[in-house]
Protein backbone atom coordinates (compact mmCIF):
# COMPACT_ATOMS: atom_id res chain seq x y z
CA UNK A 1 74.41 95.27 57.38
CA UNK A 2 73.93 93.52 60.91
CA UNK A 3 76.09 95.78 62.61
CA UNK A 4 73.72 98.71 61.40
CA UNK A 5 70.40 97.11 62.11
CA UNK A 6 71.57 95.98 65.67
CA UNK A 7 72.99 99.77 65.78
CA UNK A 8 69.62 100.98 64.86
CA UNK A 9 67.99 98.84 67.33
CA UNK A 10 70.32 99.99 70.46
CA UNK A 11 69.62 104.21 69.21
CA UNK A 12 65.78 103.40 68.96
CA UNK A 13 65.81 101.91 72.71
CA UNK A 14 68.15 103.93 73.99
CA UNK A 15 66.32 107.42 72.87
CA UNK A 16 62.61 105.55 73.72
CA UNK A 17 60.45 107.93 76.04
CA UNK A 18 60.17 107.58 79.66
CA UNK A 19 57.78 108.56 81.16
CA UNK A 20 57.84 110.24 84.42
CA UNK A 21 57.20 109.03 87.70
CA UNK A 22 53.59 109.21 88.90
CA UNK A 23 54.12 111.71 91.93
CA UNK A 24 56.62 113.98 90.44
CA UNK A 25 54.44 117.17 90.23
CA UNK A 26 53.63 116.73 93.63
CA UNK A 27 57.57 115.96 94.97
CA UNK A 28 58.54 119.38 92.63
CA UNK A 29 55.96 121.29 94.00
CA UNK A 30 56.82 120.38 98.17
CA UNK A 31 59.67 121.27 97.23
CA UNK A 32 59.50 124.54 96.06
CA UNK A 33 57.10 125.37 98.92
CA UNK A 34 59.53 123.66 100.88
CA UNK A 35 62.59 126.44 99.64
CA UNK A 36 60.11 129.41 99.17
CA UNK A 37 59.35 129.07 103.37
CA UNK A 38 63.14 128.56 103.83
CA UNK A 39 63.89 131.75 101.81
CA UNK A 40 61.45 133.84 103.81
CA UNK A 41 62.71 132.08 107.11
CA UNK A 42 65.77 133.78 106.09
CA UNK A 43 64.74 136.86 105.14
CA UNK A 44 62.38 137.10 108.13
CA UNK A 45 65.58 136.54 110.47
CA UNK A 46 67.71 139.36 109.12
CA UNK A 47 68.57 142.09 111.00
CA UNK A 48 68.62 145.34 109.02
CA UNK A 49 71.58 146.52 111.47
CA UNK A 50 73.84 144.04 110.24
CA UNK A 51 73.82 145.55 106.74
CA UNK A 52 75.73 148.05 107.29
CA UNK A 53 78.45 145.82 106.53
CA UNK A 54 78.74 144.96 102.63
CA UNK A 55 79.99 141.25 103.67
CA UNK A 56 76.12 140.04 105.66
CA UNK A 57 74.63 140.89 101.95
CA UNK A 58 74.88 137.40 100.66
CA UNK A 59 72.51 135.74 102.01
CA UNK A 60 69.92 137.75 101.98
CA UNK A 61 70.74 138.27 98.19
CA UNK A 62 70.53 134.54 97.40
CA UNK A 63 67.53 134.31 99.73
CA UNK A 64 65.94 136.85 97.83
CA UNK A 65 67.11 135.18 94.18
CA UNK A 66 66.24 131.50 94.89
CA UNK A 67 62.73 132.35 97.33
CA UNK A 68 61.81 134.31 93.94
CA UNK A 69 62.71 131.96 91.50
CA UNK A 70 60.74 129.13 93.70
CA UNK A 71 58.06 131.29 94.17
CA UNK A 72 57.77 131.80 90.30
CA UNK A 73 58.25 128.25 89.53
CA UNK A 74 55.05 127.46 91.84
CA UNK A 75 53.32 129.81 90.51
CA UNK A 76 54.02 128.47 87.35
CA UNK A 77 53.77 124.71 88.01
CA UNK A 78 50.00 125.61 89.48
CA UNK A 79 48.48 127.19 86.86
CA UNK A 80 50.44 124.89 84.12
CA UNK A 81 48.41 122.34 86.57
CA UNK A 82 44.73 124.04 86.28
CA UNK A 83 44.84 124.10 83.04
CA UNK A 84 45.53 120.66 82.14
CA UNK A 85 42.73 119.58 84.88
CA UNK A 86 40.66 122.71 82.35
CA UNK A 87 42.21 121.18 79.00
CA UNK A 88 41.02 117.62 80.27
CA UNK A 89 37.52 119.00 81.28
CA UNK A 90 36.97 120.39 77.67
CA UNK A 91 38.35 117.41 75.94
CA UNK A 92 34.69 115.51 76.02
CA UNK A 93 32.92 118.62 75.81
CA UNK A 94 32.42 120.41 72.17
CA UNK A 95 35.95 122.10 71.67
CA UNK A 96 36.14 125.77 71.86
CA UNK A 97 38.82 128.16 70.06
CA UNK A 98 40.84 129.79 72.84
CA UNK A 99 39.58 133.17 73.05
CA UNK A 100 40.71 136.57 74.21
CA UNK A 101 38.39 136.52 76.78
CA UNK A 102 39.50 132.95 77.94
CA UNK A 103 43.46 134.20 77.61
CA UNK A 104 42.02 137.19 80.04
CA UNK A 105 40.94 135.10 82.40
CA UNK A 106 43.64 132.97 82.92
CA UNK A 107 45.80 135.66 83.81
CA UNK A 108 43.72 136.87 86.18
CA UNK A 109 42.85 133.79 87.75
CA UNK A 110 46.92 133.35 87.69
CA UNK A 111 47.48 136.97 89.34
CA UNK A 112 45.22 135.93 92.29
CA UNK A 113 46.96 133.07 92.77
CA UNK A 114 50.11 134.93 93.01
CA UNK A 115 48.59 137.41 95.56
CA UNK A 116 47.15 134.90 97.49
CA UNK A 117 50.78 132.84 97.64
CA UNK A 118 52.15 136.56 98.97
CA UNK A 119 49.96 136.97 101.38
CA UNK A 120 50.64 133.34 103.24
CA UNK A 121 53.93 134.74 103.58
């Protein structure tokens, strides 16, 4: 009966939360910038000449893939961020259903973000 108590107590710290460290959001999203600006370094320094040949495709491929996948993720990791500063502004306020004109906005405010992130490349 020991030996399951003691394994009990080893699961319930083992699988106890952690929380992250305080800068985190911030490290993730220099970084992203960080490989987005690399990605359109690279694509910025291709030659279209050299394509002729099937084998200078790669990295402009993967320069393409992971500049888009960065960009996405910082789009992402913004607006998950202005909402949460949003949530946290309503919580002492009266709380409001989420409504279609609230789900409307969002996306818009998130599409202008996305432009504007474009256009500083």
């Amino acid at each position: 009966m020991a030996d399951a108590a003691n394994f009990e107590a080893l699961l319930r710290e083992a699988l106890a939360p952690v929380e992250p460290p305080a800068d985190l959001v911030e490290r993730l999203e220099s970084t992203l910038q960080a490989i987005t600006e690399l990605a359109a370094d690279e694509l910025e320094a291709w030659e279209l000449r050299a394509m002729r040949d099937p084998r200078n495709w790669a990295r402009p491929a993967a320069a393409v893939v992971v500049g888009g996948a960065a960009g996405t993720a910082l789009v992402l990791l913004r607006a998950r961020r202005r909402a949460q500063a949003a949530r946290a502004e309503l919580e002492g306020q009266r709380r409001i259903p989420f409504s279609r004109r609230d789900a409307e906005r969002a996306l818009r405010e998130l599409s202008e973000h996305a432009r504007r992130i474009i256009r500083e490349r």
